[in-house]
N, C-alpha and C. Protein backbone atom coordinates (compact mmCIF):
# COMPACT_ATOMS: atom_id res chain seq x y z
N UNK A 1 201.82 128.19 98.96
CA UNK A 1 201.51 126.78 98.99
C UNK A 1 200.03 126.58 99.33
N UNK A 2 199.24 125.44 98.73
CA UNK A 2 197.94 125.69 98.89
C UNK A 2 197.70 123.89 99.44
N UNK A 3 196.90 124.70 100.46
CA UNK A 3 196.57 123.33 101.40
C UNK A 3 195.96 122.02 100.51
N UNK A 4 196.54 120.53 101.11
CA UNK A 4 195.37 119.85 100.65
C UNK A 4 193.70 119.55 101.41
N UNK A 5 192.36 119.69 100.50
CA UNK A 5 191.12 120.00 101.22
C UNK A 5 190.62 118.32 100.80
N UNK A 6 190.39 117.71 102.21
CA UNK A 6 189.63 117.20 102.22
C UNK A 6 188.06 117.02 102.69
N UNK A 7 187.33 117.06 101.60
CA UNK A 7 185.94 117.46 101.77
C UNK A 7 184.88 115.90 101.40
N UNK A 8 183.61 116.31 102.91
CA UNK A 8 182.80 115.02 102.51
C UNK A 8 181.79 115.55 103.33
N UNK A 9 180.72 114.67 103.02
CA UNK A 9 179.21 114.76 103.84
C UNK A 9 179.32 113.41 104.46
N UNK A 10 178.44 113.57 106.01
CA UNK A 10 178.55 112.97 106.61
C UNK A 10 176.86 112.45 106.78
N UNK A 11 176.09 111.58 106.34
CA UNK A 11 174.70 111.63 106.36
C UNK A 11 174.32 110.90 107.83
N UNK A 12 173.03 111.57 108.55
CA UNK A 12 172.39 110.46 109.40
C UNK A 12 171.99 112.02 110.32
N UNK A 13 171.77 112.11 111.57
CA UNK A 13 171.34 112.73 112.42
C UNK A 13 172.84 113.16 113.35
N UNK A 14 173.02 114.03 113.46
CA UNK A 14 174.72 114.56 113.72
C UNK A 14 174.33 113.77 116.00
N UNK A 15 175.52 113.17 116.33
CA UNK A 15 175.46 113.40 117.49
C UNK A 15 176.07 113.69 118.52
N UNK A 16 175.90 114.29 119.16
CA UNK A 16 176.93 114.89 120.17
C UNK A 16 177.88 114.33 121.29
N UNK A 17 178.83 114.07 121.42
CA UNK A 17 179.68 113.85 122.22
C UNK A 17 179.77 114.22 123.60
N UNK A 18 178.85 112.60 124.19
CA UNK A 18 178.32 113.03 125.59
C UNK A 18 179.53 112.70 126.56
N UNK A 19 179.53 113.32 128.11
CA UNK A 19 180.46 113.12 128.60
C UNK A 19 181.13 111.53 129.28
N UNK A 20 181.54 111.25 129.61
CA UNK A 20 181.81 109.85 129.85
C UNK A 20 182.06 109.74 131.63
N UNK A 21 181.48 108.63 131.57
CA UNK A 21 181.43 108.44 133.18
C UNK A 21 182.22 107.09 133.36
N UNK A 22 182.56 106.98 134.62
CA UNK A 22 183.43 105.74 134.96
C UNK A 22 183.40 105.35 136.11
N UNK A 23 183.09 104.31 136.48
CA UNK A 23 182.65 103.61 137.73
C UNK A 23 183.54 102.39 137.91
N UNK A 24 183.35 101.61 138.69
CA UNK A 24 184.12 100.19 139.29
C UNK A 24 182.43 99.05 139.43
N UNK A 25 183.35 97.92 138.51
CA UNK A 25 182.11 96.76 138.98
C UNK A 25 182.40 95.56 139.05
N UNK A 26 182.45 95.42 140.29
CA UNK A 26 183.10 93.94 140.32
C UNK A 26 184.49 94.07 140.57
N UNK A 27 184.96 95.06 141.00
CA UNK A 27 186.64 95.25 141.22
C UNK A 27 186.89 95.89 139.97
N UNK A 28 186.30 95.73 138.63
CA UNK A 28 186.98 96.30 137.37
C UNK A 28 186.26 97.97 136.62
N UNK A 29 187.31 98.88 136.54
CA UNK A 29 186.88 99.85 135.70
C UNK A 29 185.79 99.91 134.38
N UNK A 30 184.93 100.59 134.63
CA UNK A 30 183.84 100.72 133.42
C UNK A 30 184.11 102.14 133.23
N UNK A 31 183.95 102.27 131.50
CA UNK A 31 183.49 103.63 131.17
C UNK A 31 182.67 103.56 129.66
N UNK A 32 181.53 104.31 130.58
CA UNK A 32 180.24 104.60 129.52
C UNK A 32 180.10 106.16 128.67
N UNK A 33 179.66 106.42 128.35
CA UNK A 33 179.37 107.46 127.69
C UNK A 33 177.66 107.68 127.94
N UNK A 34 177.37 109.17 128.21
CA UNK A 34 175.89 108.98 128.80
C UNK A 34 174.85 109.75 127.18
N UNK A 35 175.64 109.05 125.94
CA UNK A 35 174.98 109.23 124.78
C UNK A 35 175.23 107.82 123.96
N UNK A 36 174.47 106.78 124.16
CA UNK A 36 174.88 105.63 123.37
C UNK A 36 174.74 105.62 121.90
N UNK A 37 174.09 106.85 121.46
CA UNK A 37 173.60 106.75 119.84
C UNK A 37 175.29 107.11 119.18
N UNK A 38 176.55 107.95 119.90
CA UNK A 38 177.07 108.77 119.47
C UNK A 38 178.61 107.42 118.53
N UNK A 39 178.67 106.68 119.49
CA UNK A 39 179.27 105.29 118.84
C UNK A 39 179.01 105.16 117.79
N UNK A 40 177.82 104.74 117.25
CA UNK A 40 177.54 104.88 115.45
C UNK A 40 177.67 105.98 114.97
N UNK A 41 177.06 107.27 115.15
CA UNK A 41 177.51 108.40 114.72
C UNK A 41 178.95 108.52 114.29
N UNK A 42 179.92 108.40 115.42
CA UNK A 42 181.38 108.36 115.19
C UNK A 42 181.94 107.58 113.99
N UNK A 43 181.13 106.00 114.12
CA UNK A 43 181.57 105.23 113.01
C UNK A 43 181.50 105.83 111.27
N UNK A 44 179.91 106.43 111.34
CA UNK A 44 179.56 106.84 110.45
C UNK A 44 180.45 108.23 109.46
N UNK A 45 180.91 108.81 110.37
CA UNK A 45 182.07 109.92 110.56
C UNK A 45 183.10 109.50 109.96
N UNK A 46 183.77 108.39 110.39
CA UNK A 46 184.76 107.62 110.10
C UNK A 46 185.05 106.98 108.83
N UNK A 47 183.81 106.11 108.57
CA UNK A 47 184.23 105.69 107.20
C UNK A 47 183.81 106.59 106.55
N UNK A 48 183.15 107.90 106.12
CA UNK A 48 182.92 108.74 105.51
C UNK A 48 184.63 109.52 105.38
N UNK A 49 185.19 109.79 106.21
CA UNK A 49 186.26 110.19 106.15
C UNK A 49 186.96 109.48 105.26
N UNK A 50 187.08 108.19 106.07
CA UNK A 50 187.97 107.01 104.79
C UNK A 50 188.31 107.18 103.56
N UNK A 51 186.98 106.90 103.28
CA UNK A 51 186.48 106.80 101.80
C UNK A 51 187.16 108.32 101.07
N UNK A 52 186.64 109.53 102.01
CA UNK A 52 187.35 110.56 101.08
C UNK A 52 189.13 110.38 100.93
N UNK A 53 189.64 110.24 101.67
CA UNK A 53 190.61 110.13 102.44
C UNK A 53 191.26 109.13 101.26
N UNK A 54 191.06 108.36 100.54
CA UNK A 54 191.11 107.42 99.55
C UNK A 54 192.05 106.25 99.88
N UNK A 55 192.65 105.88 101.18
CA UNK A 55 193.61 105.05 101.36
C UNK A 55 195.27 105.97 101.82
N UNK A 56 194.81 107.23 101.77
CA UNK A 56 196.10 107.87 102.13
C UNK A 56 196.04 107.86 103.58
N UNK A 57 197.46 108.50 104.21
CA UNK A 57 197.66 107.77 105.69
C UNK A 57 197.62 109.37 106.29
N UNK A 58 196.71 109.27 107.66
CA UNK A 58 196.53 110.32 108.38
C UNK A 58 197.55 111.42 107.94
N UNK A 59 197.27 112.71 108.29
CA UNK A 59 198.60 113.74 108.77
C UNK A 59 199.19 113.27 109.78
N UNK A 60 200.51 113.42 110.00
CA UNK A 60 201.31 113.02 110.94
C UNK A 60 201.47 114.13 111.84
N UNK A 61 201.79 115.16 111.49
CA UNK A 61 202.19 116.67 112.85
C UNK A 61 201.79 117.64 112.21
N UNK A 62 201.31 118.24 110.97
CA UNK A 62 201.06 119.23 110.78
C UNK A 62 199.52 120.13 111.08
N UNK A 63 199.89 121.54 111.06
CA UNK A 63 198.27 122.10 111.39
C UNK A 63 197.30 121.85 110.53
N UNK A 64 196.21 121.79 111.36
CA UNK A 64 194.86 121.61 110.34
C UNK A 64 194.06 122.42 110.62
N UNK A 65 193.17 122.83 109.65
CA UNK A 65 191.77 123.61 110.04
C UNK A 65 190.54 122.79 109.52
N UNK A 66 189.19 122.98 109.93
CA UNK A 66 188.38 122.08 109.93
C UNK A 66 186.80 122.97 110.37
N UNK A 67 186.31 122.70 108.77
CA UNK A 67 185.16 123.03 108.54
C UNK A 67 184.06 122.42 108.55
N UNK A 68 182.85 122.36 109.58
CA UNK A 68 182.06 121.67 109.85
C UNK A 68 180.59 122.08 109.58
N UNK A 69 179.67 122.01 108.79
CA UNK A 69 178.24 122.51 108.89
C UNK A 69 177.31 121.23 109.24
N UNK A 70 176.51 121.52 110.56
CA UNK A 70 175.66 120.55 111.45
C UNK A 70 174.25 120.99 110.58
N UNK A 71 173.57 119.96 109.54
CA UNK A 71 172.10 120.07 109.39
C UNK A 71 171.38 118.80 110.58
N UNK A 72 170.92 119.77 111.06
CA UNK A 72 170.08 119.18 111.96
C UNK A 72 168.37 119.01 111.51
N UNK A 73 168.13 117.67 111.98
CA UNK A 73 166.46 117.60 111.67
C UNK A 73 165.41 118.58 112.04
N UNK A 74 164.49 118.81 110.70
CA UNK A 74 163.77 119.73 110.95
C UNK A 74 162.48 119.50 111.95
N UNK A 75 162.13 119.61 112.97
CA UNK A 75 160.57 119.30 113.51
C UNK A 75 159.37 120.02 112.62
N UNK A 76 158.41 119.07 112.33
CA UNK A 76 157.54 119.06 111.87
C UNK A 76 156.65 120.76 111.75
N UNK A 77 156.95 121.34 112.71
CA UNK A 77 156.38 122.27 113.43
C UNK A 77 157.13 123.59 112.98
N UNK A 78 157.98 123.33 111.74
CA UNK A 78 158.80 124.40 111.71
C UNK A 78 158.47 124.79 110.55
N UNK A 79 158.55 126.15 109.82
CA UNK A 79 158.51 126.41 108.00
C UNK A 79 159.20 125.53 107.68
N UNK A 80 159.08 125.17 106.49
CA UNK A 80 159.63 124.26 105.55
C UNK A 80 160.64 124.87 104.75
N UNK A 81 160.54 126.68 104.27
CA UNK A 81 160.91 127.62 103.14
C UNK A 81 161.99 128.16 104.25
N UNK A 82 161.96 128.20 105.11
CA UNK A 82 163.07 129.47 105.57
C UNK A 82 164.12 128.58 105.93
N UNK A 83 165.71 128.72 106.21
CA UNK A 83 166.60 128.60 107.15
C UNK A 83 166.67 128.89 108.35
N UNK A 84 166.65 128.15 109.37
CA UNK A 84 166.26 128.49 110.68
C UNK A 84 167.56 127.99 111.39
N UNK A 85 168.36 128.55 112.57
CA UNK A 85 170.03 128.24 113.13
C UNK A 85 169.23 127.41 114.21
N UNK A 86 169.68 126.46 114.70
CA UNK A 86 169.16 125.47 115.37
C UNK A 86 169.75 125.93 116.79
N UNK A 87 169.51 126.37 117.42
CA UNK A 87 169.56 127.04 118.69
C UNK A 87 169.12 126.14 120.34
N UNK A 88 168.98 124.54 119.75
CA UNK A 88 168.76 123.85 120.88
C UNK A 88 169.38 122.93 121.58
N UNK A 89 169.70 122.26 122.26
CA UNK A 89 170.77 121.21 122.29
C UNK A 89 170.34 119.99 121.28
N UNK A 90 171.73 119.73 120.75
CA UNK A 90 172.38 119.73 121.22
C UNK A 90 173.31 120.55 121.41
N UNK A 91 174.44 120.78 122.16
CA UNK A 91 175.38 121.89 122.09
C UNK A 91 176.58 121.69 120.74
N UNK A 92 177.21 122.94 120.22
CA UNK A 92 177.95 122.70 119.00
C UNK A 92 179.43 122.13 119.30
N UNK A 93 179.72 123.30 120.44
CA UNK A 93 181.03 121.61 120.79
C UNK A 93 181.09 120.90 121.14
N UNK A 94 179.95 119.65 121.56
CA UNK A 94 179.58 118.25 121.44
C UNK A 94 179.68 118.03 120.75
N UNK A 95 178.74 118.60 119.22
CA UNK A 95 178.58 118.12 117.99
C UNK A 95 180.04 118.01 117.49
N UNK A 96 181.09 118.95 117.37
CA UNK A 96 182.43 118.95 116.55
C UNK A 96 182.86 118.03 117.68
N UNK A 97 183.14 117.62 119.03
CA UNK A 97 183.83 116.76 119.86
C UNK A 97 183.57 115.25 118.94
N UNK A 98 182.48 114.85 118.40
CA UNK A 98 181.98 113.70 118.10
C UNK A 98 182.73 113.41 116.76
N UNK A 99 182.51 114.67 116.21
CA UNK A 99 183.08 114.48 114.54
C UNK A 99 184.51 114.08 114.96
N UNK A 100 185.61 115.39 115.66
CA UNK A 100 187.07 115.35 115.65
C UNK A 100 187.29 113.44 116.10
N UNK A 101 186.51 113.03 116.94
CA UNK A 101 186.66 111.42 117.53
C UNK A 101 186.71 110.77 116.37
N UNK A 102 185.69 110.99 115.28
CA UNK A 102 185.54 110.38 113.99
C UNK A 102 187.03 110.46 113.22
N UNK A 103 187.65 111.31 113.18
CA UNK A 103 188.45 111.91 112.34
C UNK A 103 189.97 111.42 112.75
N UNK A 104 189.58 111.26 114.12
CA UNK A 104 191.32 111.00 114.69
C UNK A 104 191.71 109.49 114.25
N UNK A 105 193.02 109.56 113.41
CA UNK A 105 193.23 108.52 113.14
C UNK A 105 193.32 108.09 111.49
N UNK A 106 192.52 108.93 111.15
CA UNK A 106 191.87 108.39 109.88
C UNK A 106 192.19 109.61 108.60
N UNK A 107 192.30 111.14 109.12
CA UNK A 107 192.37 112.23 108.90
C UNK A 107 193.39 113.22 109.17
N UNK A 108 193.59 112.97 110.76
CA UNK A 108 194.61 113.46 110.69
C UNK A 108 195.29 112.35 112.42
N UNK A 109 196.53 112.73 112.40
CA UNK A 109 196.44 111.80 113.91
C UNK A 109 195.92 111.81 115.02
N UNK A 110 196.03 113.30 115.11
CA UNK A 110 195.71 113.68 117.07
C UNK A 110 194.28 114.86 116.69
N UNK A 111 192.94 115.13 117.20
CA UNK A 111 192.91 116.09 117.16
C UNK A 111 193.68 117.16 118.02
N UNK A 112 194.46 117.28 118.32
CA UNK A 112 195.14 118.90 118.96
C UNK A 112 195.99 119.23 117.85
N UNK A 113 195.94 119.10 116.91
CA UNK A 113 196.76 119.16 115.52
C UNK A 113 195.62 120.46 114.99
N UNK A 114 194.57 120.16 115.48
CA UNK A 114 193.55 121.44 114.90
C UNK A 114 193.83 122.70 115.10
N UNK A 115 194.27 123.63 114.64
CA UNK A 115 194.57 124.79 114.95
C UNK A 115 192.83 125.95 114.52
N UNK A 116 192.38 125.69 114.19
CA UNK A 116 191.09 126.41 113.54
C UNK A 116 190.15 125.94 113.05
N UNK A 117 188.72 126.20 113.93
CA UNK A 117 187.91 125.14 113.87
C UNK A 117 186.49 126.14 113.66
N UNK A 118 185.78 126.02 112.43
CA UNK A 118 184.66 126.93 111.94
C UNK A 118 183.35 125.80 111.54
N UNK A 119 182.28 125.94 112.73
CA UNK A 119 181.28 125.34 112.42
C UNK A 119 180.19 126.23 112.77
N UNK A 120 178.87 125.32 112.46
CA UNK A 120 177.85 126.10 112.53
C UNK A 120 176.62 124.49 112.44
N UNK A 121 175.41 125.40 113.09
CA UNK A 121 174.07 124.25 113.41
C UNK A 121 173.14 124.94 112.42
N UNK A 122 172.19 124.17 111.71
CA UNK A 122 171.08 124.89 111.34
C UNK A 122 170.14 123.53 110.80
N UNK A 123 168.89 124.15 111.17
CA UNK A 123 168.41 123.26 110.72
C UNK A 123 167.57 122.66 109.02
N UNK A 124 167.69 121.51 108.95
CA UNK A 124 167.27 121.20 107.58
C UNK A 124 166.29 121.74 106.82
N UNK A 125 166.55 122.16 105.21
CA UNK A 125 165.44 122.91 104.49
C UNK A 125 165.19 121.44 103.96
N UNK A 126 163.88 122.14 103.43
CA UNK A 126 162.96 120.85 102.65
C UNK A 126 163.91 121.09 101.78
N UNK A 127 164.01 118.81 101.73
CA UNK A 127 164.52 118.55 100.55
C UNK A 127 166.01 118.10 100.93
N UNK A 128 166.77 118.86 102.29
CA UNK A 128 167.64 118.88 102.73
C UNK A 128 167.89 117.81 103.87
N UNK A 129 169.02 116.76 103.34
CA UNK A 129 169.55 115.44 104.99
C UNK A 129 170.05 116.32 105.70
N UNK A 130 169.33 115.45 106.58
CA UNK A 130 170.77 115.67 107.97
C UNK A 130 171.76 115.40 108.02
N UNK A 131 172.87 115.96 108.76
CA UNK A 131 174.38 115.27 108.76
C UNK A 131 175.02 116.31 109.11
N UNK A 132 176.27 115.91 108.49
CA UNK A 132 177.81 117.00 108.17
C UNK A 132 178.62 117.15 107.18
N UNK A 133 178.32 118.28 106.51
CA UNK A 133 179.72 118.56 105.56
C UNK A 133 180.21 119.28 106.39
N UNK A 134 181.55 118.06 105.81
CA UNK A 134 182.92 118.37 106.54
C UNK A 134 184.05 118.62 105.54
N UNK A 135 184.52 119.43 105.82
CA UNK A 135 186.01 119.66 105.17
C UNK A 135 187.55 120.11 106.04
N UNK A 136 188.15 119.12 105.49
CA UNK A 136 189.40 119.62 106.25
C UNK A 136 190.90 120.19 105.64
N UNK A 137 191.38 120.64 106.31
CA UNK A 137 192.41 121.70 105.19
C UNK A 137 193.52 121.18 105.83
N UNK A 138 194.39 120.56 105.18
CA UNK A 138 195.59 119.63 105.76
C UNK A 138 196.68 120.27 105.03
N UNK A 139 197.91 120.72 105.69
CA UNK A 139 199.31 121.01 104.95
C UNK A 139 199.57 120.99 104.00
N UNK A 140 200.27 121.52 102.99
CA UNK A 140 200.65 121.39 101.60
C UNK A 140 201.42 120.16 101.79
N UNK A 141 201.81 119.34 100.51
CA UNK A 141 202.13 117.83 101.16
C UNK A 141 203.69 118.54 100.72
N UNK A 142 204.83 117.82 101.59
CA UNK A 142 206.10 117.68 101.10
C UNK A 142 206.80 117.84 99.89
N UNK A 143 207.22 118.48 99.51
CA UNK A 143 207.55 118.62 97.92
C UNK A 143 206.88 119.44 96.94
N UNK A 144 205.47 120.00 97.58
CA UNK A 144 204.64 120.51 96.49
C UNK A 144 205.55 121.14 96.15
N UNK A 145 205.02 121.73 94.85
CA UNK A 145 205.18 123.63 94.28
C UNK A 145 204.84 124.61 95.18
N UNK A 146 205.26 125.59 95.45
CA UNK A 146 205.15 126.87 96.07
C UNK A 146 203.52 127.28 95.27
């Protein structure tokens, strides 16, 4: 049985999934996140998913695996010709924490449904956006063919 792959690019500057803090103000619970850019990021994640996703309805319980490549912006200061692995923060399971947020819901239901998770950082060649191709490998659907 051969999985269904859903595959997409995710364009903009990838961001990481900062930790969240929570305080009391005024008698009432607050919780922030100490990365405010990562809210749009997520969104951006999201309807990118959608759209691949074409109107079909999350996975419900089955395993998924989930392929992620982080192009990260190149600094000015870097070759232009080579591939270089981006080795700085942000950290890479921030970066996939941010995407899976994107994804839940929309892709599949829960991320803990992820059973296998293969990413990687590098940074942008000339010529090359920033972002995420993403692909995800979701269950053979009900009924396929063997």
């Amino acid at each position: 049985m051969e999985p269904n792959a859903v595959t997409f690019f995710v364009p903009g500057k990838p961001e990481p999934q900062g930790s969240a803090r929570a305080f009391v103000v005024k008698g009432k619970p607050v919780v922030t996140s100490d990365n405010p850019e990562v809210k749009s990021w997520r969104g951006v994640v999201t309807t990118a998913a959608s759209t691949a996703m074409g109107g079909r309805p999350p996975e419900p319980d089955g395993p998924v695996t989930v392929h992620i490549v982080f192009v990260m912006p190149r600094p000015k200061s870097h070759p232009k010709t080579r591939k270089l692995p981006h080795t700085k923060k942000p950290d890479l399971d921030k970066l996939v924490r941010a995407v899976f947020d994107g994804l839940t819901a929309v892709v599949f239901r829960d991320d803990s449904q992820v059973t296998t998770v293969i990413s990687t950082k590098h940074y942008a060649m000339e010529g090359e956006a920033p972002g995420a191709q993403v692909m995800v490998l979701l269950p053979p659907e009900k009924g396929s063919p063997p």
